[in-house]
C-alpha atoms as a PDB file:
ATOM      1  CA  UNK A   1     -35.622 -45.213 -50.324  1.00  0.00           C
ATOM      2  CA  UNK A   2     -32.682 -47.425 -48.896  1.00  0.00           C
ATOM      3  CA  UNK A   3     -30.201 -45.537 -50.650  1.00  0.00           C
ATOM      4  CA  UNK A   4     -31.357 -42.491 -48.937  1.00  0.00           C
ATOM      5  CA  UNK A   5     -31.806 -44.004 -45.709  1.00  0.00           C
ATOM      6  CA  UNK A   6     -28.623 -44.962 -45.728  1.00  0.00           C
ATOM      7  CA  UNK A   7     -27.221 -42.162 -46.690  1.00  0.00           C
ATOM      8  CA  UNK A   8     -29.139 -39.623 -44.040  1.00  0.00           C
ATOM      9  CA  UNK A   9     -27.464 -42.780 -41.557  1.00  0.00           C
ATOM     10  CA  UNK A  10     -24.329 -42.268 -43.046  1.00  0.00           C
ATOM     11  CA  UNK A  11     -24.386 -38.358 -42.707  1.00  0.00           C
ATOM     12  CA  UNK A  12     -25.887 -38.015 -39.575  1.00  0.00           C
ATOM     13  CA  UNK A  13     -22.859 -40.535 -38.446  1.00  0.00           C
ATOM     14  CA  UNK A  14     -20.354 -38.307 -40.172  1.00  0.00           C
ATOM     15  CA  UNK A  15     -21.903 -35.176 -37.918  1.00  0.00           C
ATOM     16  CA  UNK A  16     -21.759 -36.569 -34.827  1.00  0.00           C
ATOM     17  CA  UNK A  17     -18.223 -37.527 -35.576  1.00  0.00           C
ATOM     18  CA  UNK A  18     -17.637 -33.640 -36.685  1.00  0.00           C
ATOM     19  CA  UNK A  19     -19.076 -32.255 -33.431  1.00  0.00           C
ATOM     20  CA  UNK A  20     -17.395 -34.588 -31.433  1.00  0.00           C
ATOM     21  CA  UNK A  21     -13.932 -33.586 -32.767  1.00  0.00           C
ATOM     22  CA  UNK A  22     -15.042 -29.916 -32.727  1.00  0.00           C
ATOM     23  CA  UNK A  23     -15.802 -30.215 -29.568  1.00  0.00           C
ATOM     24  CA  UNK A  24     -12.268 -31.916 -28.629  1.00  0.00           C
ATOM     25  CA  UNK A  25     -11.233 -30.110 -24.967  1.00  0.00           C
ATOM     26  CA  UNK A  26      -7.990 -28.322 -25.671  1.00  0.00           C
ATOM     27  CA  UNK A  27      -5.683 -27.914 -23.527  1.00  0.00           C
ATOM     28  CA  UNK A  28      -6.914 -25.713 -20.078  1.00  0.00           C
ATOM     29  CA  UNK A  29      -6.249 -21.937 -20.834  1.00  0.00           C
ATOM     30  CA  UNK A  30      -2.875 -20.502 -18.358  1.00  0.00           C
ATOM     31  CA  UNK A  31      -3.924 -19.630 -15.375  1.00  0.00           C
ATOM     32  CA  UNK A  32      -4.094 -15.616 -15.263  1.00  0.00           C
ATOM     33  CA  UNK A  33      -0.714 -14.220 -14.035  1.00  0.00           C
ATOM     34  CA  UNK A  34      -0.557 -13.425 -10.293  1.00  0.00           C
ATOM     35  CA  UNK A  35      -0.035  -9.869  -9.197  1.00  0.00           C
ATOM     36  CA  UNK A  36       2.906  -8.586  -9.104  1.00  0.00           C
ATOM     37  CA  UNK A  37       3.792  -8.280  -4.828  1.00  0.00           C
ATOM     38  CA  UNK A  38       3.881  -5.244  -3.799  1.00  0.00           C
ATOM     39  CA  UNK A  39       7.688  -3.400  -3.778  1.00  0.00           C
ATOM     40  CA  UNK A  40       9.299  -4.047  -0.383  1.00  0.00           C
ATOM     41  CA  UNK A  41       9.769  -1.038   2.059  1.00  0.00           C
ATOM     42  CA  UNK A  42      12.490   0.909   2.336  1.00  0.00           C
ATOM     43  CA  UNK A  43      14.843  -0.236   4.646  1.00  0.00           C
ATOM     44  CA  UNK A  44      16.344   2.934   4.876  1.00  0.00           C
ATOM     45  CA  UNK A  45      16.695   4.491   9.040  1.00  0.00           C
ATOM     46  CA  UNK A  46      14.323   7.571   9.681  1.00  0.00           C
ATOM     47  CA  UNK A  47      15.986  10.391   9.746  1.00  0.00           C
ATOM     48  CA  UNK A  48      16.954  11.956  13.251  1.00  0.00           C
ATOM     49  CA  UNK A  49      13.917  14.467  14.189  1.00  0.00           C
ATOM     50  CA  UNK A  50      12.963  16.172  17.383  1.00  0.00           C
ATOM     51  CA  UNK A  51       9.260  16.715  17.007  1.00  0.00           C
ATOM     52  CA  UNK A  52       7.972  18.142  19.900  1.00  0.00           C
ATOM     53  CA  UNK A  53       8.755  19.490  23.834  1.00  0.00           C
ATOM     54  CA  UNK A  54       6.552  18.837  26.970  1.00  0.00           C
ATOM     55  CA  UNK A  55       6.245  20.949  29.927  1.00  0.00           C
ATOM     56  CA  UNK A  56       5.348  19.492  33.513  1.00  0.00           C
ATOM     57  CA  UNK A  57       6.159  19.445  36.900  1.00  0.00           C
ATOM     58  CA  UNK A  58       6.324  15.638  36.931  1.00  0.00           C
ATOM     59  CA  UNK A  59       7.800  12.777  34.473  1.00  0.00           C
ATOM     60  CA  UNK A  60       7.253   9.103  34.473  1.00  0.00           C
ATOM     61  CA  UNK A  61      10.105   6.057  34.045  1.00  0.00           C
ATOM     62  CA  UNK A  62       9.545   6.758  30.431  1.00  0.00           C
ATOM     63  CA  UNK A  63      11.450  10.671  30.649  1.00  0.00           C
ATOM     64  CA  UNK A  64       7.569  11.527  29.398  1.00  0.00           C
ATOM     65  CA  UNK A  65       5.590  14.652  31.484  1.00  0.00           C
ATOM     66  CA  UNK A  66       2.725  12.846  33.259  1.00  0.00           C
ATOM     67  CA  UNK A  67       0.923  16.244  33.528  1.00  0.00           C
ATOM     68  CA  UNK A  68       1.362  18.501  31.091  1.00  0.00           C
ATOM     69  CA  UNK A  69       1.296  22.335  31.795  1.00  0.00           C
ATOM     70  CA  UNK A  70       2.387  25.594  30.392  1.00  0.00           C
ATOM     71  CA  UNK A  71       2.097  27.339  34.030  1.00  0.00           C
ATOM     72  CA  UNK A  72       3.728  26.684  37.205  1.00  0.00           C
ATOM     73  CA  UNK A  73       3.811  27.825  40.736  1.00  0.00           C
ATOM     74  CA  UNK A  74       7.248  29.310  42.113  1.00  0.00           C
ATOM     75  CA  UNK A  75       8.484  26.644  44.013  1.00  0.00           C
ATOM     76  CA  UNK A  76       7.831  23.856  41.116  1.00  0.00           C
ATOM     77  CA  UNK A  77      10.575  21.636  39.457  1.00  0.00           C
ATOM     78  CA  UNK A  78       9.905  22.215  35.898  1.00  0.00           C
ATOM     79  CA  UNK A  79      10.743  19.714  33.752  1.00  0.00           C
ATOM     80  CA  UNK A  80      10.830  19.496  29.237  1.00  0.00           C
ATOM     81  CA  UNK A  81      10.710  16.290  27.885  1.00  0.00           C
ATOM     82  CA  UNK A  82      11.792  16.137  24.049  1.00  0.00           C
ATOM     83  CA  UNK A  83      10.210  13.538  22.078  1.00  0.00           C
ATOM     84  CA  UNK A  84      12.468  12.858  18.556  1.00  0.00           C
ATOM     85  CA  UNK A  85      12.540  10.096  15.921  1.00  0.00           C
ATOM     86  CA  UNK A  86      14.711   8.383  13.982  1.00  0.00           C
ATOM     87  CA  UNK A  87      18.436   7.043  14.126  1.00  0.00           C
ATOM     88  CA  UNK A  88      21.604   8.477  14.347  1.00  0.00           C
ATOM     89  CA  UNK A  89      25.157   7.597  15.719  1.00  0.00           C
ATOM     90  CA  UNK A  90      25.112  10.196  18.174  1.00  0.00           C
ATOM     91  CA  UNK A  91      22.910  13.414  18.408  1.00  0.00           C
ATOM     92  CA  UNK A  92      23.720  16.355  21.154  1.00  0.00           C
ATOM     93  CA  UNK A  93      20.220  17.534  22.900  1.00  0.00           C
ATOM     94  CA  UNK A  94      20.593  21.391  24.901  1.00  0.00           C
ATOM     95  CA  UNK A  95      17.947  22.325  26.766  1.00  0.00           C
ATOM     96  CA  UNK A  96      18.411  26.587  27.259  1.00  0.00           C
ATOM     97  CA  UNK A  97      15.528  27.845  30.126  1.00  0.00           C
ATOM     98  CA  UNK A  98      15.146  32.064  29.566  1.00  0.00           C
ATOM     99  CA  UNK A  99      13.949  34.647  31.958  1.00  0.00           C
ATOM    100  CA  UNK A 100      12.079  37.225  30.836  1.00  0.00           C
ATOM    101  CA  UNK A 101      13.593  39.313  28.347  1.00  0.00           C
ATOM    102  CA  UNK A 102      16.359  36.568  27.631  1.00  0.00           C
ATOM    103  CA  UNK A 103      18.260  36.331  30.869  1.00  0.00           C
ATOM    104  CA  UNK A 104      19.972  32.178  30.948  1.00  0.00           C
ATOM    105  CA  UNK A 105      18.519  30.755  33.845  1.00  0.00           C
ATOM    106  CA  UNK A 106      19.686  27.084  33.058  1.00  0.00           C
ATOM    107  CA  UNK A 107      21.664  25.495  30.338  1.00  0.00           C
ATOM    108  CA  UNK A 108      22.200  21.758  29.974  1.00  0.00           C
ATOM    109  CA  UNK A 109      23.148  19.491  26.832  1.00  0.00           C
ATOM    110  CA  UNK A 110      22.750  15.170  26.767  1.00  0.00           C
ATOM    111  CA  UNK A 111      24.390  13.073  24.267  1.00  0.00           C
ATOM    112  CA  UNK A 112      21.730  10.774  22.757  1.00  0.00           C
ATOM    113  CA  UNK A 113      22.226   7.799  19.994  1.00  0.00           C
ATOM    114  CA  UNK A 114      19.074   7.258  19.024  1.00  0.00           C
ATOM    115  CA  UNK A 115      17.523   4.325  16.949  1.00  0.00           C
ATOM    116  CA  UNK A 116      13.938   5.191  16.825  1.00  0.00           C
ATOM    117  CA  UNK A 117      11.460   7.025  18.746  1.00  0.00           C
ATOM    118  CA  UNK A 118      12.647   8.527  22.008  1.00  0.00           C
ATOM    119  CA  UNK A 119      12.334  10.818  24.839  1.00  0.00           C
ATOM    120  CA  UNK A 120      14.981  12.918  26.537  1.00  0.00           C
ATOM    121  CA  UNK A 121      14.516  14.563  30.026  1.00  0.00           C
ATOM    122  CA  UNK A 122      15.609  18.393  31.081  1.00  0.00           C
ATOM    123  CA  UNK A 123      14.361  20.102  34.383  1.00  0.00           C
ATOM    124  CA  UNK A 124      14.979  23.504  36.038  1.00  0.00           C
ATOM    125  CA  UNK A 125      14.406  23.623  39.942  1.00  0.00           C
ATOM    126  CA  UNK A 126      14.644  26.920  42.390  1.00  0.00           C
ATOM    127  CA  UNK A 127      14.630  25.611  46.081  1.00  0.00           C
ATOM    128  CA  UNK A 128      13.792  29.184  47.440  1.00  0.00           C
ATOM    129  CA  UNK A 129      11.426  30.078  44.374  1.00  0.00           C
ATOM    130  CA  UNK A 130      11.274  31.034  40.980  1.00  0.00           C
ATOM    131  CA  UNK A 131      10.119  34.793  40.378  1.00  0.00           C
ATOM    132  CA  UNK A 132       6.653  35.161  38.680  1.00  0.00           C
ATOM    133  CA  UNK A 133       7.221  35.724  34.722  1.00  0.00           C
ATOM    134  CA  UNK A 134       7.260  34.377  31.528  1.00  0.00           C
ATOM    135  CA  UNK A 135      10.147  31.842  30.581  1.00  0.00           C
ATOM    136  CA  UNK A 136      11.348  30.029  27.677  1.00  0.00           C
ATOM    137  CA  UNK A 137      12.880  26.897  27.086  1.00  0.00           C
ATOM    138  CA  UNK A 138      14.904  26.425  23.525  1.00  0.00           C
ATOM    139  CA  UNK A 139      15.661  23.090  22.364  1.00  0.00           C
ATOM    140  CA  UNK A 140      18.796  22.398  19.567  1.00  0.00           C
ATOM    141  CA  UNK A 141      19.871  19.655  18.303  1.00  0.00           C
ATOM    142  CA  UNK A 142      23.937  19.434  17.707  1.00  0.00           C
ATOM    143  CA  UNK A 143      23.506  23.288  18.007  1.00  0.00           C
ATOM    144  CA  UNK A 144      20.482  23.668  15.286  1.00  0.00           C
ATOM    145  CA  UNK A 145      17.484  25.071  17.052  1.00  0.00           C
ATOM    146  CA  UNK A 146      14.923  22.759  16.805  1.00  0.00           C
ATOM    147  CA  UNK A 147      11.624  23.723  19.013  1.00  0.00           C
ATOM    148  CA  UNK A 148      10.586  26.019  21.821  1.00  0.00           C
ATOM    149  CA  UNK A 149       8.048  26.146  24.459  1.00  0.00           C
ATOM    150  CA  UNK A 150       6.937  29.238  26.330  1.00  0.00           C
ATOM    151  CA  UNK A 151       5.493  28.921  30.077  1.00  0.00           C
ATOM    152  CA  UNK A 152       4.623  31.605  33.036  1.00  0.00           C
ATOM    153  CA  UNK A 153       5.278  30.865  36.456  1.00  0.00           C
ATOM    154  CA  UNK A 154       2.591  32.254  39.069  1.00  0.00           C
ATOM    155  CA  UNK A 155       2.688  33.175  43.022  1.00  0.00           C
END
């Protein structure tokens, strides 16, 4: 009965030895990779736009209409303000104001070199009145038409 007491000692020694070393830490897994950051933006300039034209018989500091309107009395100033985007070395704005059935009233160009979003002012006054109709005012851009805005004056 000593023999096998010893021996159950001896293997329940050699067991806890076994488990210990199975249970040995190993080293810590790698931590999992971090994403990847995202790709940086494109540094690239905008291209040059113009995106829209404003009608009103007033503008702010900013060259913006404070009231917009697409009808006017006779003896208003009328002014278009041209909102574009993007950058370019040097961009030619015309501003042509119609009569009617295409009669020039007003033509006037500004030089612009824009580097992100601005606004350009054009304005048509008539001291002694402009006759009741529809008009038009075309907008190009170096000589490529770009928008258009319709508008009626009233007595």
């Amino acid at each position: 009965m000593q023999h096998s007491k010893r021996f159950g000692a001896t293997l329940a020694l050699g067991l806890v030895f076994a488990l210990v070393g199975c249970n040995r830490s190993e080293a810590p897994p790698a931590p999992p990779m971090a994403p990847a950051p995202p790709p940086a933006p494109s540094m690239a300039p905008v291209p040059f736009a113009v995106r829209s034209v404003s009608l009103g018989n007033a503008v702010g500091a900013d060259k913006r209409v404070t009231n917009p309107s697409s009808s006017f009395m006779t003896t208003d100033t009328i002014y278009a303000s041209v909102a574009t985007e993007g950058a370019a070395p040097s961009v030619t704005l015309t501003a042509r104001w119609t009569y009617g059935d295409g009669q020039v009233v007003s033509e006037a160009s500004e030089t612009i070199a824009p580097s992100g979003p601005a606004a350009t002012e054009f304005h048509i006054a008539k001291p002694d009145g402009w006759p009741p109709g529809t008009y038009k005012v075309e907008i190009s851009a170096n000589g490529v038409p770009a928008t258009s805005q319709t508008f009626t004056v009233v007595q």
